[in-house]
PDB file of N, CA and C in Angstrom:
ATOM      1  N   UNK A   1       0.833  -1.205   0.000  1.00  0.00           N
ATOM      2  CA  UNK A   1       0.000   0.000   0.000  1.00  0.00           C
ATOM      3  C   UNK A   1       0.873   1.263   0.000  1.00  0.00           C
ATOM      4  N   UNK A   2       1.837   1.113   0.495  1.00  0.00           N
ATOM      5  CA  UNK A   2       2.739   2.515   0.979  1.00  0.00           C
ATOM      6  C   UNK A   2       3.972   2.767  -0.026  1.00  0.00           C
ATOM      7  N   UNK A   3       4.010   1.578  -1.065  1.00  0.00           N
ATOM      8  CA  UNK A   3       4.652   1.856  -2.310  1.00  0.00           C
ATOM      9  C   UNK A   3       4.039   2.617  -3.407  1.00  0.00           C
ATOM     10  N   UNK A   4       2.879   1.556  -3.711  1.00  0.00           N
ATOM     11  CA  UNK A   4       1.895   2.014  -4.503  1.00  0.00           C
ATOM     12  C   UNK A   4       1.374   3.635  -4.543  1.00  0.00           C
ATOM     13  N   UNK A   5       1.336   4.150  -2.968  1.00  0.00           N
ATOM     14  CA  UNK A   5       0.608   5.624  -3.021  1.00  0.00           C
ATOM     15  C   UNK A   5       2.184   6.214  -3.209  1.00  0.00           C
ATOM     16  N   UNK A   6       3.345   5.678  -2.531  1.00  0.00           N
ATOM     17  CA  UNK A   6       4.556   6.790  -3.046  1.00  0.00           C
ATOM     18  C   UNK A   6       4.607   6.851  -4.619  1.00  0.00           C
ATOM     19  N   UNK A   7       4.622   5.770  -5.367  1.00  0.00           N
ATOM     20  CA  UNK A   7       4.634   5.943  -6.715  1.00  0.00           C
ATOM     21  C   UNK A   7       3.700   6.332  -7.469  1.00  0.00           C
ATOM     22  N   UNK A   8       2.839   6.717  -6.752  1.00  0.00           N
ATOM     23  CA  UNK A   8       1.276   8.015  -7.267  1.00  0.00           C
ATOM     24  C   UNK A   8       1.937   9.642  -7.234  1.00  0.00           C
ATOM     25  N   UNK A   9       2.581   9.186  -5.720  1.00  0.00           N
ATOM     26  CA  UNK A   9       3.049  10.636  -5.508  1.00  0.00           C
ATOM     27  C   UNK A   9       4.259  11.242  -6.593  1.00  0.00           C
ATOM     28  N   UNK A  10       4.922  10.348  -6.604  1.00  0.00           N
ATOM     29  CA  UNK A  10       6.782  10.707  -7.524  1.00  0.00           C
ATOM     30  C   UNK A  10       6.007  11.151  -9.170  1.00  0.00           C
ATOM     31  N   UNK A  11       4.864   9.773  -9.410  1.00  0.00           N
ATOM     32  CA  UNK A  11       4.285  10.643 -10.899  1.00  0.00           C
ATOM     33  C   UNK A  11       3.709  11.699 -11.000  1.00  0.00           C
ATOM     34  N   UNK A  12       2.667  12.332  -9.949  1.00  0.00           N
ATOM     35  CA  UNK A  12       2.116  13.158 -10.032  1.00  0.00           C
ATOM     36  C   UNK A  12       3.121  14.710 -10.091  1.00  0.00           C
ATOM     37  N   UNK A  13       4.419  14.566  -8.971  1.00  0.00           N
ATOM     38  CA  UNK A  13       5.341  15.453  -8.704  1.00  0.00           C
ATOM     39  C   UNK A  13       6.181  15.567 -10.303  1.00  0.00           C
ATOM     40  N   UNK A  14       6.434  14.558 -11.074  1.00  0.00           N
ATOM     41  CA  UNK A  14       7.032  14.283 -12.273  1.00  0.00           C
ATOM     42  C   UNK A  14       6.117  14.729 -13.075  1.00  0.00           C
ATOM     43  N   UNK A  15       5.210  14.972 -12.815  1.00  0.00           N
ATOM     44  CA  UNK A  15       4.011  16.055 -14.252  1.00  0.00           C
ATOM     45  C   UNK A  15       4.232  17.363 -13.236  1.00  0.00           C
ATOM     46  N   UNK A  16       3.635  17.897 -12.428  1.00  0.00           N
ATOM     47  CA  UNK A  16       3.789  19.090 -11.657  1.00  0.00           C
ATOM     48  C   UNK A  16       5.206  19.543 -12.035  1.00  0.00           C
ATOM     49  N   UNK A  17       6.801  19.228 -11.940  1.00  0.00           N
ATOM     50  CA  UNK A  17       7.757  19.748 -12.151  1.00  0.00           C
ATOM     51  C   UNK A  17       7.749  19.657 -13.553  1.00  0.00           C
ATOM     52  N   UNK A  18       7.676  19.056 -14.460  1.00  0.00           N
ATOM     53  CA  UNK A  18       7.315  19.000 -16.228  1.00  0.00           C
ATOM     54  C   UNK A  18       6.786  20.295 -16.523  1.00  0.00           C
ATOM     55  N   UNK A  19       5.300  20.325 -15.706  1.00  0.00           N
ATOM     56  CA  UNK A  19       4.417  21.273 -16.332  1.00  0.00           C
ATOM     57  C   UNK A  19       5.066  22.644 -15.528  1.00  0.00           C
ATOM     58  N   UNK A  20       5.510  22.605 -14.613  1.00  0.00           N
ATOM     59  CA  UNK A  20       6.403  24.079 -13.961  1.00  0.00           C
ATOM     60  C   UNK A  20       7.448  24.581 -14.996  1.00  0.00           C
ATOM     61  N   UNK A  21       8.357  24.039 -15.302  1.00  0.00           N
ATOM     62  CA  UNK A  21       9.273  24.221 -15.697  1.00  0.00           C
ATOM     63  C   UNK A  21       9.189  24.304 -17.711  1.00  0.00           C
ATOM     64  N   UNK A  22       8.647  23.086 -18.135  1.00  0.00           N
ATOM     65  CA  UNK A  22       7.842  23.822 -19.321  1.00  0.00           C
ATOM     66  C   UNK A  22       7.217  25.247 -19.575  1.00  0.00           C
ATOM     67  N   UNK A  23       6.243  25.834 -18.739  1.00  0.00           N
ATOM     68  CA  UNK A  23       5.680  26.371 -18.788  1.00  0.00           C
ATOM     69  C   UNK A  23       6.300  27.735 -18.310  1.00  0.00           C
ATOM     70  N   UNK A  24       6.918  28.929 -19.470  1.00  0.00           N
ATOM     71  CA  UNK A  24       7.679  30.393 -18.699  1.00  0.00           C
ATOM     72  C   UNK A  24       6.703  31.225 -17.487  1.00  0.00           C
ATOM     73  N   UNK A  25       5.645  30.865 -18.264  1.00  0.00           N
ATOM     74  CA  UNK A  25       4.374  31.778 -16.844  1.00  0.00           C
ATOM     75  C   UNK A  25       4.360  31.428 -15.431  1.00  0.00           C
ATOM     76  N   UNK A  26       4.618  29.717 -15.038  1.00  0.00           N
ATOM     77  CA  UNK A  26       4.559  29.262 -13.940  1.00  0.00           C
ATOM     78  C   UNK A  26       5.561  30.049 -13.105  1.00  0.00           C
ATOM     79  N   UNK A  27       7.158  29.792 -14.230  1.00  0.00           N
ATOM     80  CA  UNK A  27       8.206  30.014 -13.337  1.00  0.00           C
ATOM     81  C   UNK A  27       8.419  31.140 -13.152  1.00  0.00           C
ATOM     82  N   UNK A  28       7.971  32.381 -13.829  1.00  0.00           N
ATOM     83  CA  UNK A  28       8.100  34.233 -13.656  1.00  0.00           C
ATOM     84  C   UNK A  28       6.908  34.227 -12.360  1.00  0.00           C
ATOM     85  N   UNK A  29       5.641  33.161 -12.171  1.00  0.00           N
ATOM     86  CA  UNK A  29       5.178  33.464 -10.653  1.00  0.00           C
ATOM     87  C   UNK A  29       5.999  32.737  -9.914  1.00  0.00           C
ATOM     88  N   UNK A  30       6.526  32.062  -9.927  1.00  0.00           N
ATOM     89  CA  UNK A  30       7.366  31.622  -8.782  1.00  0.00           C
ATOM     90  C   UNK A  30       8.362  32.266  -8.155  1.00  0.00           C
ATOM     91  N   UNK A  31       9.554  32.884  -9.326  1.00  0.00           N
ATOM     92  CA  UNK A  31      10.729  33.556  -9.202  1.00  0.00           C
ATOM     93  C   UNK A  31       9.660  34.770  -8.228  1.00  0.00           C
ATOM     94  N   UNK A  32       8.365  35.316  -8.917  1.00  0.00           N
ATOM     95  CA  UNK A  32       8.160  36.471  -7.971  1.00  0.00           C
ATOM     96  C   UNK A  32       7.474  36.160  -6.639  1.00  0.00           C
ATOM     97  N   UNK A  33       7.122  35.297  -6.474  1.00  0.00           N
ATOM     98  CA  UNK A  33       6.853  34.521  -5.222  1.00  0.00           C
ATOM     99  C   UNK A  33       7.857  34.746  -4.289  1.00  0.00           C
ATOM    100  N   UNK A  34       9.128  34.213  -4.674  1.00  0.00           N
ATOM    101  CA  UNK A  34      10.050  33.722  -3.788  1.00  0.00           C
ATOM    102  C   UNK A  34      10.870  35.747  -3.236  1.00  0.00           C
ATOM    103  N   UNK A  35      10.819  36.545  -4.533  1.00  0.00           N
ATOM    104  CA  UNK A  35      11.029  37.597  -4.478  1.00  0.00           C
ATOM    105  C   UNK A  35      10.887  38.120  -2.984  1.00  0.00           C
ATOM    106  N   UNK A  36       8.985  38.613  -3.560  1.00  0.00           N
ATOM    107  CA  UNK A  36       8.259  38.761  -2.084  1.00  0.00           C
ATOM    108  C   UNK A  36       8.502  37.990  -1.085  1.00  0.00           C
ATOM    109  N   UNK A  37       8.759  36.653  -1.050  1.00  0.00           N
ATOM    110  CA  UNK A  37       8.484  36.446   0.563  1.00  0.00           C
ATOM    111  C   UNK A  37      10.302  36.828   0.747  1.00  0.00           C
ATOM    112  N   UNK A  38      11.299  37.131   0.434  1.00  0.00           N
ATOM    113  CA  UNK A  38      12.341  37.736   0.332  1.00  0.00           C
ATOM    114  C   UNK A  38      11.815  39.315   1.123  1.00  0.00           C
ATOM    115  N   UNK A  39      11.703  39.894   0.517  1.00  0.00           N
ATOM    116  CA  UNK A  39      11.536  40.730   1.040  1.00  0.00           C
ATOM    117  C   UNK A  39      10.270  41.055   1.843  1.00  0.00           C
ATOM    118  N   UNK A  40       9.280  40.134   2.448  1.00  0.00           N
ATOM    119  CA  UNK A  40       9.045  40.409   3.758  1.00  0.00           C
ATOM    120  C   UNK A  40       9.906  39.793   4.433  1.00  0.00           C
ATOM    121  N   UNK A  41      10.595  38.947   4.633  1.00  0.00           N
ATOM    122  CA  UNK A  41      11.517  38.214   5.563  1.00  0.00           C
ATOM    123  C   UNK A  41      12.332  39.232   6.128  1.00  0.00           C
ATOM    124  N   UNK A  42      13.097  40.183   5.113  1.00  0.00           N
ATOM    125  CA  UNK A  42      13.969  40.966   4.986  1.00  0.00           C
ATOM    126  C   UNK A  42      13.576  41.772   5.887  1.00  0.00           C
ATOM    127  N   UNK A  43      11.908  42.289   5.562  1.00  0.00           N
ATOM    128  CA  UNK A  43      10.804  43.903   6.190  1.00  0.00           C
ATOM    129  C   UNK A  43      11.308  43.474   7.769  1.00  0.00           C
ATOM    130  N   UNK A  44      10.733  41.979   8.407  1.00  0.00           N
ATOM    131  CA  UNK A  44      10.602  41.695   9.424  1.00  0.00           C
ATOM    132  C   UNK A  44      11.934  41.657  10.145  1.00  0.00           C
ATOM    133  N   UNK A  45      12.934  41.039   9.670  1.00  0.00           N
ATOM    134  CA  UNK A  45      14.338  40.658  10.155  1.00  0.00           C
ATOM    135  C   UNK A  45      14.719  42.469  10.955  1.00  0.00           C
TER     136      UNK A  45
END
């Protein structure tokens, strides 16, 4: 049982990183994702 659902998980993560990284729109929200929480980290520190 606990193989079977990990190897649901690794394919599903193996389309999710495919379709991230394919895709320029995903990764320009991400890069600005990571931006912002950059600089609140930064605001707060």
């Amino acid at each position: 049982m606990r193989q079977g659902r990990n190897g649901h998980n690794d394919e599903r993560n193996d389309l999710f990183h495919r379709g991230l990284i394919g895709n320029p729109g995903c990764m320009l929200v991400l890069i600005v994702l990571i931006i912002v929480i950059s600089i609140i980290v930064n605001y707060f520190d």
